[in-house]
Structure formats: structure tokens, C-alpha cells
C-alpha atoms as a PDB file:
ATOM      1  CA  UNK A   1      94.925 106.334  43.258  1.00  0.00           C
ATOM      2  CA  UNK A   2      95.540 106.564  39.840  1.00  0.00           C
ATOM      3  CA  UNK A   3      96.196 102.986  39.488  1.00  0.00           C
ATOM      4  CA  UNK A   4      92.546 102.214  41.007  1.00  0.00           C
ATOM      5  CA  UNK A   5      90.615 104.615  38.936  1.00  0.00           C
ATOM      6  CA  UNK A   6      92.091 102.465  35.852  1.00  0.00           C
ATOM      7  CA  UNK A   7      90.868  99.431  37.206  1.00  0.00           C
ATOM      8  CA  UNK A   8      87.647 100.488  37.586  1.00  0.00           C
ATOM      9  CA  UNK A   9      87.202 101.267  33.873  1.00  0.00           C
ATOM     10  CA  UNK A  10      88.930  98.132  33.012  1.00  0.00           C
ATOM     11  CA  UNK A  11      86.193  96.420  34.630  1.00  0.00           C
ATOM     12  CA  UNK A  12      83.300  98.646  34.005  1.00  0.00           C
ATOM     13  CA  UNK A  13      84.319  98.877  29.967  1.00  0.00           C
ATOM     14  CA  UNK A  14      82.159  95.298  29.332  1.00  0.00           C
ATOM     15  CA  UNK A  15      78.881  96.791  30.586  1.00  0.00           C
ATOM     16  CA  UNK A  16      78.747 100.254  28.989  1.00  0.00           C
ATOM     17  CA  UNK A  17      79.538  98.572  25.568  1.00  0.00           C
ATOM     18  CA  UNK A  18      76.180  96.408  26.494  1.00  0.00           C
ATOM     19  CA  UNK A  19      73.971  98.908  26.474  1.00  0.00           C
ATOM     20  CA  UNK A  20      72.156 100.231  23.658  1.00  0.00           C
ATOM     21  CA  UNK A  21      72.817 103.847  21.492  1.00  0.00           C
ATOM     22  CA  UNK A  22      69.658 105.836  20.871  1.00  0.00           C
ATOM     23  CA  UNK A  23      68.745 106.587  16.998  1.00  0.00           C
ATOM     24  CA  UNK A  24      69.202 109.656  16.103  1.00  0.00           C
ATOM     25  CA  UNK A  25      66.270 111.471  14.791  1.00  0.00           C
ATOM     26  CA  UNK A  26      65.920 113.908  11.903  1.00  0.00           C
ATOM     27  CA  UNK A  27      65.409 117.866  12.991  1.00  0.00           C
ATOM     28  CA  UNK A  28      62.251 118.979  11.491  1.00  0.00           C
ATOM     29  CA  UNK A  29      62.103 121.617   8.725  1.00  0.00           C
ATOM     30  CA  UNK A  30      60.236 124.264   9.512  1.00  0.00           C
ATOM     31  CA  UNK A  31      60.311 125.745   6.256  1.00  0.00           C
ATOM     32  CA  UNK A  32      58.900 122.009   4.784  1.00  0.00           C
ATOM     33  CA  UNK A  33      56.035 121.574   7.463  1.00  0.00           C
ATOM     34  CA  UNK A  34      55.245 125.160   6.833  1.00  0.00           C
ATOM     35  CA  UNK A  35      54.713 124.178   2.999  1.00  0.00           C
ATOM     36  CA  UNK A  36      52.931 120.750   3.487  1.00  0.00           C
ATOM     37  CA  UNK A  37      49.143 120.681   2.752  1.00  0.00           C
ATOM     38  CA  UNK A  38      46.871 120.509   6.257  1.00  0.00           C
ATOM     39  CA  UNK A  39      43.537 118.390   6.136  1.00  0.00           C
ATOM     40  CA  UNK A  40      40.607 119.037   8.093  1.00  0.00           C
ATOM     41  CA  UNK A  41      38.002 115.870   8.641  1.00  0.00           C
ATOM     42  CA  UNK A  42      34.550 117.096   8.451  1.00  0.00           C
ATOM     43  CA  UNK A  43      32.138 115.073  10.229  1.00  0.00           C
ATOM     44  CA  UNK A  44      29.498 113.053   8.130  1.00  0.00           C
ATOM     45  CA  UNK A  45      26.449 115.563   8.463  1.00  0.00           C
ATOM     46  CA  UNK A  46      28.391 118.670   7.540  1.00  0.00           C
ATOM     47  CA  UNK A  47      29.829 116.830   3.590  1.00  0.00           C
ATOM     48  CA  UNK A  48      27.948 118.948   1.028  1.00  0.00           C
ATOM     49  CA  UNK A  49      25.719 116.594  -0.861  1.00  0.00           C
ATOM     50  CA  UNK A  50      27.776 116.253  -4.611  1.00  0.00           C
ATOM     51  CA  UNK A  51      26.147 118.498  -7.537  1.00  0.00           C
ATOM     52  CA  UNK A  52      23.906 116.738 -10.322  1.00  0.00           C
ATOM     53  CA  UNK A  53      24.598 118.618 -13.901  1.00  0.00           C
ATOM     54  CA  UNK A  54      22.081 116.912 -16.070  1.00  0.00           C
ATOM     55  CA  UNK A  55      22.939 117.124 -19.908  1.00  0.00           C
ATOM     56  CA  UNK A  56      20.872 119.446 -21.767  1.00  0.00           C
ATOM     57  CA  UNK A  57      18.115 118.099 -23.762  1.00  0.00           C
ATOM     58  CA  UNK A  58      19.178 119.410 -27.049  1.00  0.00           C
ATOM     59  CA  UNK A  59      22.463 117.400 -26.423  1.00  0.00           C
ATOM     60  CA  UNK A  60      20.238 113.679 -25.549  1.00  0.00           C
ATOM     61  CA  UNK A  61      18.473 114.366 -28.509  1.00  0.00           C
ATOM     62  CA  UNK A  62      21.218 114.684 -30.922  1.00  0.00           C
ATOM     63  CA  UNK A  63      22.587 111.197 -29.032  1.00  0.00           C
ATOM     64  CA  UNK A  64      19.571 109.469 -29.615  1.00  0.00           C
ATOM     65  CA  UNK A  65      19.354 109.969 -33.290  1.00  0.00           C
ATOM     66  CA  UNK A  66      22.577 108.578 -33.777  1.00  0.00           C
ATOM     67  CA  UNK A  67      22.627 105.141 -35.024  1.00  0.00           C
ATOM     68  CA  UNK A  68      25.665 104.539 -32.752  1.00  0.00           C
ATOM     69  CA  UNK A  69      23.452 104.585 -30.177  1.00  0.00           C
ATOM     70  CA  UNK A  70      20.104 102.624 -31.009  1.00  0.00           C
ATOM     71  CA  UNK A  71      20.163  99.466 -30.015  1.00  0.00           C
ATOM     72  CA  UNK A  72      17.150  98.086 -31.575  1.00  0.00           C
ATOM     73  CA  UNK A  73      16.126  98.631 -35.038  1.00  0.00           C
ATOM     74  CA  UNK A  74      13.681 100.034 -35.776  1.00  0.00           C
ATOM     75  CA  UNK A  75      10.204  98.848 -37.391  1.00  0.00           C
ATOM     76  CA  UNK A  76       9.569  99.706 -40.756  1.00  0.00           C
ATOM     77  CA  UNK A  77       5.851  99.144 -41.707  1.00  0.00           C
ATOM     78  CA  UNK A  78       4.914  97.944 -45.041  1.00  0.00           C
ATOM     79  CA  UNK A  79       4.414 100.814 -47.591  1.00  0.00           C
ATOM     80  CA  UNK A  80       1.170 101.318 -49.565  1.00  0.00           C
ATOM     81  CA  UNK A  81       2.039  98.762 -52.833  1.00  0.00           C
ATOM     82  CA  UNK A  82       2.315  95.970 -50.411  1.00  0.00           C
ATOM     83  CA  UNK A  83       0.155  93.262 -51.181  1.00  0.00           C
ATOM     84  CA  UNK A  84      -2.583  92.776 -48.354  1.00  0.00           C
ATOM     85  CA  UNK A  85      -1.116  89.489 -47.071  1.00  0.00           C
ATOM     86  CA  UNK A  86       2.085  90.725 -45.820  1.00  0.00           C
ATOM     87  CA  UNK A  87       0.387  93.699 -44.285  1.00  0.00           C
ATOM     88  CA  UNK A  88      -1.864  91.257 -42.477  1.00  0.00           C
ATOM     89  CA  UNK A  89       1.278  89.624 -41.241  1.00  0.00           C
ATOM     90  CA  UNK A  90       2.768  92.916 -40.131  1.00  0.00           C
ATOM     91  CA  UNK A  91      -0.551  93.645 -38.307  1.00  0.00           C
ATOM     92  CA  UNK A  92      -1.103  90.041 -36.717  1.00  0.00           C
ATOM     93  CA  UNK A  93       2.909  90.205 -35.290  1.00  0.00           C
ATOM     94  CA  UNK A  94       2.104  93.546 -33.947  1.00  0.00           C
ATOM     95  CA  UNK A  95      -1.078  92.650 -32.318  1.00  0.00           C
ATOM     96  CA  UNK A  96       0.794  89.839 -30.264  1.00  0.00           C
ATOM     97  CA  UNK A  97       3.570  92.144 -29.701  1.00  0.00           C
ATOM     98  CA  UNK A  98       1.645  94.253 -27.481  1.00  0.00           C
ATOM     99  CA  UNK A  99      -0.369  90.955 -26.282  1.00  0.00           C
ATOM    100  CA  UNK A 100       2.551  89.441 -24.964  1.00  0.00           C
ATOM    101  CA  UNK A 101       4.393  92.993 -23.368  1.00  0.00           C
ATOM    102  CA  UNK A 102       2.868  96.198 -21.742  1.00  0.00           C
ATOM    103  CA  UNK A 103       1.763  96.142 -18.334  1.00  0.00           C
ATOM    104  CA  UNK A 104      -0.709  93.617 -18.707  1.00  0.00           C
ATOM    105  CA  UNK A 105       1.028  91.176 -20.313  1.00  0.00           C
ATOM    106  CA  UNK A 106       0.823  88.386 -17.429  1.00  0.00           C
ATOM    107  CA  UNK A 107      -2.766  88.292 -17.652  1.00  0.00           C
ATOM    108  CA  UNK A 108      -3.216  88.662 -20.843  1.00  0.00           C
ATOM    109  CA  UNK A 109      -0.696  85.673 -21.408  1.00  0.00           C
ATOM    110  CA  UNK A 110      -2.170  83.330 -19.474  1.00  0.00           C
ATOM    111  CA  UNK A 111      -5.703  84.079 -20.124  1.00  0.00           C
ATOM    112  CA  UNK A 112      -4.567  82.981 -23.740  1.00  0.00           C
ATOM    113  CA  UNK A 113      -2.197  80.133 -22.866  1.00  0.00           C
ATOM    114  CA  UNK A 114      -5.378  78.751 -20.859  1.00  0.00           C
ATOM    115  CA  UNK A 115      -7.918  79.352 -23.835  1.00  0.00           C
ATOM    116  CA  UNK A 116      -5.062  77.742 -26.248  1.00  0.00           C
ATOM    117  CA  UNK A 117      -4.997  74.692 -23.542  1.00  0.00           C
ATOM    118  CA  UNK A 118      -9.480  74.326 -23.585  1.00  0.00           C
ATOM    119  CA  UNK A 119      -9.244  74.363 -27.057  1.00  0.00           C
ATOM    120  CA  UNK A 120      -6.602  71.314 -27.721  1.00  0.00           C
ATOM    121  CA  UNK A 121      -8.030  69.490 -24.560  1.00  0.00           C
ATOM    122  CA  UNK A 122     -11.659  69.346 -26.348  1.00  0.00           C
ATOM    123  CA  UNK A 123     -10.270  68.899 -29.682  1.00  0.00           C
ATOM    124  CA  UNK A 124      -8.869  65.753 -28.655  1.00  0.00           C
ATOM    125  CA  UNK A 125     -11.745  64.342 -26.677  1.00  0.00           C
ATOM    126  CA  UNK A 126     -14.048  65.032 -29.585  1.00  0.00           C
ATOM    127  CA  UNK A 127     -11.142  62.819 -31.984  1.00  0.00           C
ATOM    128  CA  UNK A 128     -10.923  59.963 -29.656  1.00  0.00           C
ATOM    129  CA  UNK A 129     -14.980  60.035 -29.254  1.00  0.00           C
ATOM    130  CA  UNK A 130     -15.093  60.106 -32.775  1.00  0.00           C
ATOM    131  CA  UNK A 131     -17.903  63.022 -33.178  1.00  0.00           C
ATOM    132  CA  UNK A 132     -18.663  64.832 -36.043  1.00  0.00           C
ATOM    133  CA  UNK A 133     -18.682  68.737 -35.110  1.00  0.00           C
ATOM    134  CA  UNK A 134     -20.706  69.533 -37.925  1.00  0.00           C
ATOM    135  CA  UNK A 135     -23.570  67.696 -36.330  1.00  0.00           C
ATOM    136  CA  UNK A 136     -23.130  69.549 -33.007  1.00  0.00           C
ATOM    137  CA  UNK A 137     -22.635  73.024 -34.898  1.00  0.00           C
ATOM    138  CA  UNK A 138     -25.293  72.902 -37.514  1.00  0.00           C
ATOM    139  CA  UNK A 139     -27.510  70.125 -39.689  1.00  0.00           C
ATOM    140  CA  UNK A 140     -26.594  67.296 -41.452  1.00  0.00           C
ATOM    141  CA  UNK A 141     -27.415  65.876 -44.524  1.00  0.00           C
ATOM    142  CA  UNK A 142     -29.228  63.142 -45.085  1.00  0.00           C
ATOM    143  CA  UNK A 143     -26.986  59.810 -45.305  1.00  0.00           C
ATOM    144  CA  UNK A 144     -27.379  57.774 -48.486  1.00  0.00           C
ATOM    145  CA  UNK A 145     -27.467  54.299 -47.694  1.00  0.00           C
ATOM    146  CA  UNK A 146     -25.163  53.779 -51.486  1.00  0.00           C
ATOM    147  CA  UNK A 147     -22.681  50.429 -51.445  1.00  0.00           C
ATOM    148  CA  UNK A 148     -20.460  52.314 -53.702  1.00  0.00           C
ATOM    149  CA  UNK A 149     -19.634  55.415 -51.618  1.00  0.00           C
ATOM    150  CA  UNK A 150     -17.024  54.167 -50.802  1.00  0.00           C
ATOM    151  CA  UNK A 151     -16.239  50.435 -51.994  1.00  0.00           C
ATOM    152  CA  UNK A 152     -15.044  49.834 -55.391  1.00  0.00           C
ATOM    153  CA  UNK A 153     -17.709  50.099 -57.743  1.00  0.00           C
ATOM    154  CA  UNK A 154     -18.466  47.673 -61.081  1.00  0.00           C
ATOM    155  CA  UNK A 155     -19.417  50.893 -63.588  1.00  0.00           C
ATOM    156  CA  UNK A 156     -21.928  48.506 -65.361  1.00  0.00           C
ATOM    157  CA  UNK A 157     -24.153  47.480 -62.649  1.00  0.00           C
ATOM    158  CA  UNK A 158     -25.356  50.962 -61.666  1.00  0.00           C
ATOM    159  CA  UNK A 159     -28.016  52.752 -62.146  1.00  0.00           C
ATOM    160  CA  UNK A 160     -26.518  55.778 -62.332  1.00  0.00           C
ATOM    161  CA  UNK A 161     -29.712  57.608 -63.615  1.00  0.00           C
ATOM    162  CA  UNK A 162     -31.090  56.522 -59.868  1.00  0.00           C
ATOM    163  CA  UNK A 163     -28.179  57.015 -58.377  1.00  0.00           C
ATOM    164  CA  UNK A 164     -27.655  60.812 -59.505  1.00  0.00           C
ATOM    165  CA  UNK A 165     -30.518  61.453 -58.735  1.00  0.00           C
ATOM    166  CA  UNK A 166     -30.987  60.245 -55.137  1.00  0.00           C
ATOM    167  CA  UNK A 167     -27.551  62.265 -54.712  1.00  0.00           C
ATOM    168  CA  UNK A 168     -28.441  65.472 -56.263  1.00  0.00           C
ATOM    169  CA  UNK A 169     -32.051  65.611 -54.274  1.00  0.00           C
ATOM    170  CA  UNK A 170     -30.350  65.094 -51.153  1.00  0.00           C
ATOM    171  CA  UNK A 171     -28.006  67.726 -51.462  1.00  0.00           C
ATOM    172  CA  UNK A 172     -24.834  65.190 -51.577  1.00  0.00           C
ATOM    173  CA  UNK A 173     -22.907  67.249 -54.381  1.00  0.00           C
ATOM    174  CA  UNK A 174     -19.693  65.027 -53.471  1.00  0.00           C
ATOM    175  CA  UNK A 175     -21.142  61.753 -54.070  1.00  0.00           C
ATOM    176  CA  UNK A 176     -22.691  63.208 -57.228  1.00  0.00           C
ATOM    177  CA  UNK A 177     -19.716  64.614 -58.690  1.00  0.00           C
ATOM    178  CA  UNK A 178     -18.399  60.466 -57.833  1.00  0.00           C
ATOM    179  CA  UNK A 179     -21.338  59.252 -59.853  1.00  0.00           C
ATOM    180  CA  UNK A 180     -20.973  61.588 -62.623  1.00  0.00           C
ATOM    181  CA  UNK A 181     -17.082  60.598 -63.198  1.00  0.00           C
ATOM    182  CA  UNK A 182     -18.221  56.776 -63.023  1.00  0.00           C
ATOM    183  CA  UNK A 183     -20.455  57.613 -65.798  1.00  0.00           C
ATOM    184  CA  UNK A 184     -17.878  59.462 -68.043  1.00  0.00           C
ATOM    185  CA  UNK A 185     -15.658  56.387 -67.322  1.00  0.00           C
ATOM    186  CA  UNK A 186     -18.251  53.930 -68.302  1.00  0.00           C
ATOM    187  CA  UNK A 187     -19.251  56.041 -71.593  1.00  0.00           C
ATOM    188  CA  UNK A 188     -15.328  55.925 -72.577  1.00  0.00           C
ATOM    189  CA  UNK A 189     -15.238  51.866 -72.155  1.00  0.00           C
ATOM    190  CA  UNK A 190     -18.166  52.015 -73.977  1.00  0.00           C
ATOM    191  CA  UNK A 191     -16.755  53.866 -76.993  1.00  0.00           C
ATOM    192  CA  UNK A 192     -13.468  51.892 -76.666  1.00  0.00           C
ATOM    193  CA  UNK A 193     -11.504  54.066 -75.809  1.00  0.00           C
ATOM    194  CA  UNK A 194      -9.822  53.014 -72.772  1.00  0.00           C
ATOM    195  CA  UNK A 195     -10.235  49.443 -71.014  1.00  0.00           C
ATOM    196  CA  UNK A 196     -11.521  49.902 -67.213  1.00  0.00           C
ATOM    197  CA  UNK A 197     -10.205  47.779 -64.504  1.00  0.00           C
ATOM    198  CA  UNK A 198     -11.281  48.165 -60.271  1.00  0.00           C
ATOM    199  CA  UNK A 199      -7.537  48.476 -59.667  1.00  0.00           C
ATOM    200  CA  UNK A 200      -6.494  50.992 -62.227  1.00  0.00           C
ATOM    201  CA  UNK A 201      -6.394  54.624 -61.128  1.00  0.00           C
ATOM    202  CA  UNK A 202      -7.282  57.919 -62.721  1.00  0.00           C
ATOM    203  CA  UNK A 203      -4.109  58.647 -64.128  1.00  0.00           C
ATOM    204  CA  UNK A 204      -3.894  55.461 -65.937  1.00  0.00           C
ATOM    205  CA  UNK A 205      -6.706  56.508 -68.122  1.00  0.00           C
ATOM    206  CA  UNK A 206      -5.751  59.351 -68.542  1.00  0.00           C
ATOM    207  CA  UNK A 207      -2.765  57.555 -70.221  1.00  0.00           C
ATOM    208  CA  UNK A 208      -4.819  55.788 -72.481  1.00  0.00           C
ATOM    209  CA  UNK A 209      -6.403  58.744 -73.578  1.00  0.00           C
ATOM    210  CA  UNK A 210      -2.858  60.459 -74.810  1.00  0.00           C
ATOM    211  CA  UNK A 211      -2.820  61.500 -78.094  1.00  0.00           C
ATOM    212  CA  UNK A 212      -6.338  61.600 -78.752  1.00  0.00           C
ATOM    213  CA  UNK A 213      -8.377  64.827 -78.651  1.00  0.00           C
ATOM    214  CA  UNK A 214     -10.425  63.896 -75.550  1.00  0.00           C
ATOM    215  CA  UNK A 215      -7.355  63.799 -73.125  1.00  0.00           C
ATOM    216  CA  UNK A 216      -7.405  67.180 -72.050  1.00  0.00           C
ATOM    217  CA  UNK A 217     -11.136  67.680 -71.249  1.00  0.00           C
ATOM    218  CA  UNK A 218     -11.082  64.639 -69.347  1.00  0.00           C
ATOM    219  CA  UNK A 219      -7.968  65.778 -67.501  1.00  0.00           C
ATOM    220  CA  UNK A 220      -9.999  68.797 -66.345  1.00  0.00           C
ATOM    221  CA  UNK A 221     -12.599  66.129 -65.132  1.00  0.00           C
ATOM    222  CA  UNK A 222     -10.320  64.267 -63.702  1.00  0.00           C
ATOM    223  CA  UNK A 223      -8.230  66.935 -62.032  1.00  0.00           C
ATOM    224  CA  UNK A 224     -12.275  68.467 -61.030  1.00  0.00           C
ATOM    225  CA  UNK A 225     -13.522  64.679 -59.111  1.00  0.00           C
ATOM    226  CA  UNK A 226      -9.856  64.302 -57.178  1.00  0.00           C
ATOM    227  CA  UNK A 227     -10.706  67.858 -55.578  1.00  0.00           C
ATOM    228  CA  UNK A 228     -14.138  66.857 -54.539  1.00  0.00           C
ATOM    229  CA  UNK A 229     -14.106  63.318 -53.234  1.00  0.00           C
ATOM    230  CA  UNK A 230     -10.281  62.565 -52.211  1.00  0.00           C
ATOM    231  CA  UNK A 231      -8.747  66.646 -51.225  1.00  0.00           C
ATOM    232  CA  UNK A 232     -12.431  67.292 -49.770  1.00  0.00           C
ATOM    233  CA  UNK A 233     -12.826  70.522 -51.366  1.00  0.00           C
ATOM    234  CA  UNK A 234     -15.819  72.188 -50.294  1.00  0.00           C
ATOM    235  CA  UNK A 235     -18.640  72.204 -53.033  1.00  0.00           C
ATOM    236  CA  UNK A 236     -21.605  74.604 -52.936  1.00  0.00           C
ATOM    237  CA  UNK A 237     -25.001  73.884 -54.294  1.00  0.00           C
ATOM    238  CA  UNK A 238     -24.267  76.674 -55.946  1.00  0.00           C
ATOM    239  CA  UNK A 239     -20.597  75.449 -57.834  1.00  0.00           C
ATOM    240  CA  UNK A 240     -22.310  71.838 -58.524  1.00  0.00           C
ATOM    241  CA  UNK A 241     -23.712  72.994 -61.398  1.00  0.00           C
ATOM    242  CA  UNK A 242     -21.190  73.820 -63.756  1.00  0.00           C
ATOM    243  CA  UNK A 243     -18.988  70.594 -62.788  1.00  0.00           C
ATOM    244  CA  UNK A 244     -22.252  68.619 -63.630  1.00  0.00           C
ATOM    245  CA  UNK A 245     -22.536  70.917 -67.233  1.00  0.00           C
ATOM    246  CA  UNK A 246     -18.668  69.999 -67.654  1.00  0.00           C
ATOM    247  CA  UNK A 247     -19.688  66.373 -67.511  1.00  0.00           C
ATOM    248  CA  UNK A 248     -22.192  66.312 -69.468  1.00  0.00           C
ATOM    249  CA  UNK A 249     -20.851  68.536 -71.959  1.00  0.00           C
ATOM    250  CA  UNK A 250     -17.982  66.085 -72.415  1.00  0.00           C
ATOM    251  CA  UNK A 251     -20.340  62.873 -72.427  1.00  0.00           C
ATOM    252  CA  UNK A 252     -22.727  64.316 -74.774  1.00  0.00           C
ATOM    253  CA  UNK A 253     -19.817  65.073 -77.072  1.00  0.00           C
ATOM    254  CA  UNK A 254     -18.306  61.581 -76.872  1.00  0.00           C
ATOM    255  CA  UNK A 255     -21.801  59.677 -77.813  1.00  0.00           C
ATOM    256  CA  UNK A 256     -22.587  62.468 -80.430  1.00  0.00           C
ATOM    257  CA  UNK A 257     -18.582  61.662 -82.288  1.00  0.00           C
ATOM    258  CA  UNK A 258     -19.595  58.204 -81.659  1.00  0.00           C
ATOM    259  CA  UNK A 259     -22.577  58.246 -83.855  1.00  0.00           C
END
């Protein structure tokens, strides 16, 4: 019997080693899960909304006057001893400051982009048509049908007398101030003292004239006819007369020395 039983382990001993042992698990600590922190989950409707605390204003106004915290520089106007054209600058770059921001800025914008736009568009058509805008905008002057407007002129086959005259009656200050420089140049060959040519230009007699004691009158002359008829300074009836005084002043000098 005993012999049997011993078998049967001996055989038996292959599939009990087979089988798995269970883990063994931890005992719980009371006294730990007693001490552990327990959470509740609220549901979404029951969360208290989180608490705004706005900063006092005394405290945003002491930020905001810190330079730490501007941004943008500020704008300085011009004082009181500035001279008028920089505070017409400051006032022009403030006006299209607010032209170009606020609220109504895209209008505003585009109403002036479009006027900017007219403007350039007829400018051009009235270069390429070749108009005169003073004619459109107000009357013209008479036109002088003179050869030497405006081709070179031979100083001894004018009448400048005529000539000055025509000019001067029919308001044409520029072509008079022309004639009257002709005349002063034609009174200096005269007297010998410089040799004209067609081709020379101003300057050259006023070379010829250095180191005599008519040079700087006839500078002023000089410098006086270049405004007129090449920069197209604007002459009055009113300014004529004292370049035609000048001129005369000077010429009847020259033939009074000469005699």
C-alpha cells in the first residue's frame, strides 16, 4: 500500500510543478489609506466660475507712466521759437496721420488715392495733347509774332526801340526784359568793351568785363535776364519796372562815361 501511494506521487510530481504559483499581494495599510487624500469629481455645471481681481487703478496708472512700459514715443510738438515751416510740417504729418487711421480711414483713403489717380490721369492727357492750362484757366496774352523770341538774334539789326515797345504794350514783360539785355549787350560792343558773337554765352561777357568797374552791375543784369527768360521766374507788371530802371540806369551810365 505504501509502495503504491509512492508511485502515485512519482508520477503525479511532473504536473503539479506545471502549474502556475499565484503572486502574492501586498496587505493594505489601513493606517496609510486612512491618511491618503480622497477626491470628489464635481460635475461640469456645479465648478464655481474662477474669481476676476482686477488691479486697482492707482496701480495701472503708476505702470503706465513708466517708460518701461510705453511702447511708442511719444510726440513732442514744436515749441513756440520754432520757425513757421517746421510747424507747418508738424501740422501737415499730423493732418495725414489722422487721414490715413481712425475709423474712417478706408474711405477716407481711397477717396484720396482716387482724387490723387484723376489728377495724374488728366495731367498727362493735357502733356501729350500739348495744351496750355493757362488758356483753359484764365486769358492769354497776346502772341508777338517777333523772329527773335526765340532764334538767335543779330543785336544790330533790331529795332529795339520798336521792339520794346510792342513788348511792353502787350504786357510781355519776359520778352522785354530779353530785349532790354540785347540792348545793354549791343551798347557794350558799341563802347568796345567786349566783342559779341551768336555762340558766346552770358558768362563769357561777363569775363570780358573782369576787372573793369562795369562787371558787377552787369552781373546783376545778367544774373536778373537768366531768371526771367531761361528759370521762368514769374514777373509782375508790377516788378518790370525796376528791372527796366536797372537797365537803363546801367546803359545811360555807359554812353554818359563814353562821352
Amino acid at each position: 500500500m505504501l509502495a503504491g501511494a509512492t508511485v502515485l506521487l512519482w508520477l503525479a510530481a511532473p504536473a503539479l510543478a506545471q502549474q502556475p504559483v499565484p503572486p502574492l499581494l501586498p496587505v493594505p495599510d489601513s493606517a496609510a489609506s486612512a491618511d491618503a487624500p480622497q477626491y470628489v469629481r464635481l460635475r461640469p455645471e456645479a465648478a464655481a466660475p474662477p474669481a476676476l481681481r482686477p488691479p486697482a487703478a492707482k496701480r495701472l496708472r503708476e505702470l503706465r507712466g513708466q517708460r518701461e512700459f510705453q511702447y511708442v514715443e511719444p510726440e513732442v510738438a514744436p515749441s513756440s521759437g520754432s520757425s513757421a515751416w517746421t510747424r507747418f510740417w508738424w501740422q501737415l504729418m499730423r493732418w495725414l496721420e489722422q487721414l490715413f487711421s481712425g475709423p474712417g480711414y478706408e474711405n477716407r483713403g481711397r477717396y484720396l488715392v482716387y482724387a490723387l489717380f484723376g489728377a495724374a490721369f488728366v495731367y498727362v492727357v493735357l502733356r501729350l495733347l500739348k495744351l496750355d492750362l493757362t488758356s483753359l484757366f484764365g486769358r492769354r496774352g497776346r502772341t508777338l509774332p517777333l523772329p527773335y523770341e526765340s532764334a538767335p538774334e543779330d543785336i544790330h539789326g533790331i529795332d529795339f526801340d520798336a521792339a520794346l515797345a510792342q513788348a511792353e504794350e502787350a504786357g510781355n514783360h519776359r520778352l522785354a526784359v530779353r530785349l532790354g539785355y540785347l540792348l545793354t549787350l549791343r551798347h557794350l560792343t558799341e563802347q568796345g568793351l567786349i566783342r559779341w558773337q551768336p555762340d558766346k554765352t552770358n558768362q563769357h561777357y561777363v569775363q570780358e568785363l573782369a576787372g573793369t568797374s562795369w562787371v558787377a552791375s552787369f552781373r546783376d543784369l545778367t544774373r536778373q535776364f537768366e531768371y526771367v527768360w531761361y528759370g521762368e521766374v514769374p514777373l509782375t507788371a508790377a516788378d518790370y519796372p525796376a528791372l527796366r530802371a536797372a537797365r537803363q540806369e546801367f546803359i545811360r551810365t555807359l554812353t554818359r562815361r563814353a562821352a
